[in-house]
Protein backbone atom coordinates (compact mmCIF):
# COMPACT_ATOMS: atom_id res chain seq x y z
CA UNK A 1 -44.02 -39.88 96.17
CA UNK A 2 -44.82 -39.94 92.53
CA UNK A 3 -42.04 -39.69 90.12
CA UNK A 4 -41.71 -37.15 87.37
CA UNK A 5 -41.84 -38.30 83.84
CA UNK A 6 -39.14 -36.93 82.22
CA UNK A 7 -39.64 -34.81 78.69
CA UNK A 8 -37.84 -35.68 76.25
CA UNK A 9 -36.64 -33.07 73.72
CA UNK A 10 -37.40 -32.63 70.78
CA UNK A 11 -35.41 -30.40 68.19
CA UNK A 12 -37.87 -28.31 66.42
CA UNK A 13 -35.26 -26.66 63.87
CA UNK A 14 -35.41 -22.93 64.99
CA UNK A 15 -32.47 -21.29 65.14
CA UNK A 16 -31.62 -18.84 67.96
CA UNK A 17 -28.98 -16.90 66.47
CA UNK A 18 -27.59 -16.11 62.93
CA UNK A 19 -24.36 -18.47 62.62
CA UNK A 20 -24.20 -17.21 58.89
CA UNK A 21 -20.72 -15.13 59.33
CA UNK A 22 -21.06 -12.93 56.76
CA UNK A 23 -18.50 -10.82 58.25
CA UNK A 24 -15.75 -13.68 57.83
CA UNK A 25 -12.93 -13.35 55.18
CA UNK A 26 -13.96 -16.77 53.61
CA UNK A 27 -17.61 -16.23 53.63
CA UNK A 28 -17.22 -13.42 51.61
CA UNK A 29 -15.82 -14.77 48.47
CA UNK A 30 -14.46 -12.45 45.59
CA UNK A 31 -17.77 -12.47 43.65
CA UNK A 32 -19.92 -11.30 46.22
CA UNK A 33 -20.76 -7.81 46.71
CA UNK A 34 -22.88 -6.60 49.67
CA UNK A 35 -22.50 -4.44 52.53
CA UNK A 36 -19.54 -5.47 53.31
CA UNK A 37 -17.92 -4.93 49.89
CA UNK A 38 -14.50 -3.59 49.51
CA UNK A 39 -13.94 0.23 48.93
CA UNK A 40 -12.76 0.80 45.06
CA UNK A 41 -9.23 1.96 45.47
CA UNK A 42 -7.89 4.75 43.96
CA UNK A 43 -4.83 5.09 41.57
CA UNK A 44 -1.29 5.75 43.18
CA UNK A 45 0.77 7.79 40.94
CA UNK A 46 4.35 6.70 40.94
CA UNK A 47 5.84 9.34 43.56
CA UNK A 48 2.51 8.62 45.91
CA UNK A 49 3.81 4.56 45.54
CA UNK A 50 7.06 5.09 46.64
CA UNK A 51 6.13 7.60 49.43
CA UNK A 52 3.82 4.45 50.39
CA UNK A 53 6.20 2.38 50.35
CA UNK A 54 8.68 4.65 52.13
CA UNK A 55 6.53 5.29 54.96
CA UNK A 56 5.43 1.69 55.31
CA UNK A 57 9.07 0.38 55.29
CA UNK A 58 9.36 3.44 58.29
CA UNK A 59 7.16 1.80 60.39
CA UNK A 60 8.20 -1.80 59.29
CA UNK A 61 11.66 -0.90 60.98
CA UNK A 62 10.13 0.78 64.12
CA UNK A 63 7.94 -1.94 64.85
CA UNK A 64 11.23 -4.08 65.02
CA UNK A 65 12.92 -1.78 66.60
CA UNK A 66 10.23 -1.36 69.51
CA UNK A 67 10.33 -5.73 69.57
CA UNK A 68 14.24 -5.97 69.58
CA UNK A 69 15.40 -5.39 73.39
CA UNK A 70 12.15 -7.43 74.62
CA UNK A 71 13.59 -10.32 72.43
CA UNK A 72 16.96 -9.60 73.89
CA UNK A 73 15.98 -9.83 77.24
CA UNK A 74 13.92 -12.96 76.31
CA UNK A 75 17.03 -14.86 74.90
CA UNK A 76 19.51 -13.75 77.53
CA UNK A 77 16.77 -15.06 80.37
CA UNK A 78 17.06 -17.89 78.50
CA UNK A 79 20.59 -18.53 78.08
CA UNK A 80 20.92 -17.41 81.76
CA UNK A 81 18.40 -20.19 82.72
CA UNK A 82 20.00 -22.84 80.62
CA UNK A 83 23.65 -22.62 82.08
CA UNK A 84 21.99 -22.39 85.50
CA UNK A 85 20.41 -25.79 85.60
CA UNK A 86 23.75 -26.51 83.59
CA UNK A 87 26.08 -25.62 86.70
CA UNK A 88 23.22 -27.53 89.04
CA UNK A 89 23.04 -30.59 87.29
CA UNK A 90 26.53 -31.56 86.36
């Protein structure tokens, strides 16, 4: 049987994919501008602020709302839990 000589690699330097990332937030810098520039904004007048404002609170408050009873069942599993093993050691 003959044994194979083994290659041994050598790192020629091309690149198989684009790792540059030009998508990522701190890639982008504040300077640059490119495709994936920023879209000017427009101008709020002061009644379109505090409707923007009003409607973001609006969903501010809904979001918590919709988190609230999964927190309270969270905490009271918890605190259920807790006094359990509580009671069973002691």
């Amino acid at each position: 049987m003959e044994k194979k000589e083994s290659v041994k690699y050598v790192d020629d330097g091309r690149t198989i994919a684009d790792m540059s990332a030009d998508w990522m937030p701190w890639n982008s810098g504040y300077m640059r501008r490119g495709k994936y520039a920023r879209p000017e904004k427009r101008k709020l007048s002061k009644a379109e602020k505090k409707e923007e404002k009003k409607t973001y609170r609006a969903a501010v408050i809904a979001m918590y709302r919709a988190v609230l009873p999964i927190v309270l069942c969270v905490s009271v599993a918890f605190i259920a839990v807790f006094f359990l093993i509580k009671l069973w050691l002691s």
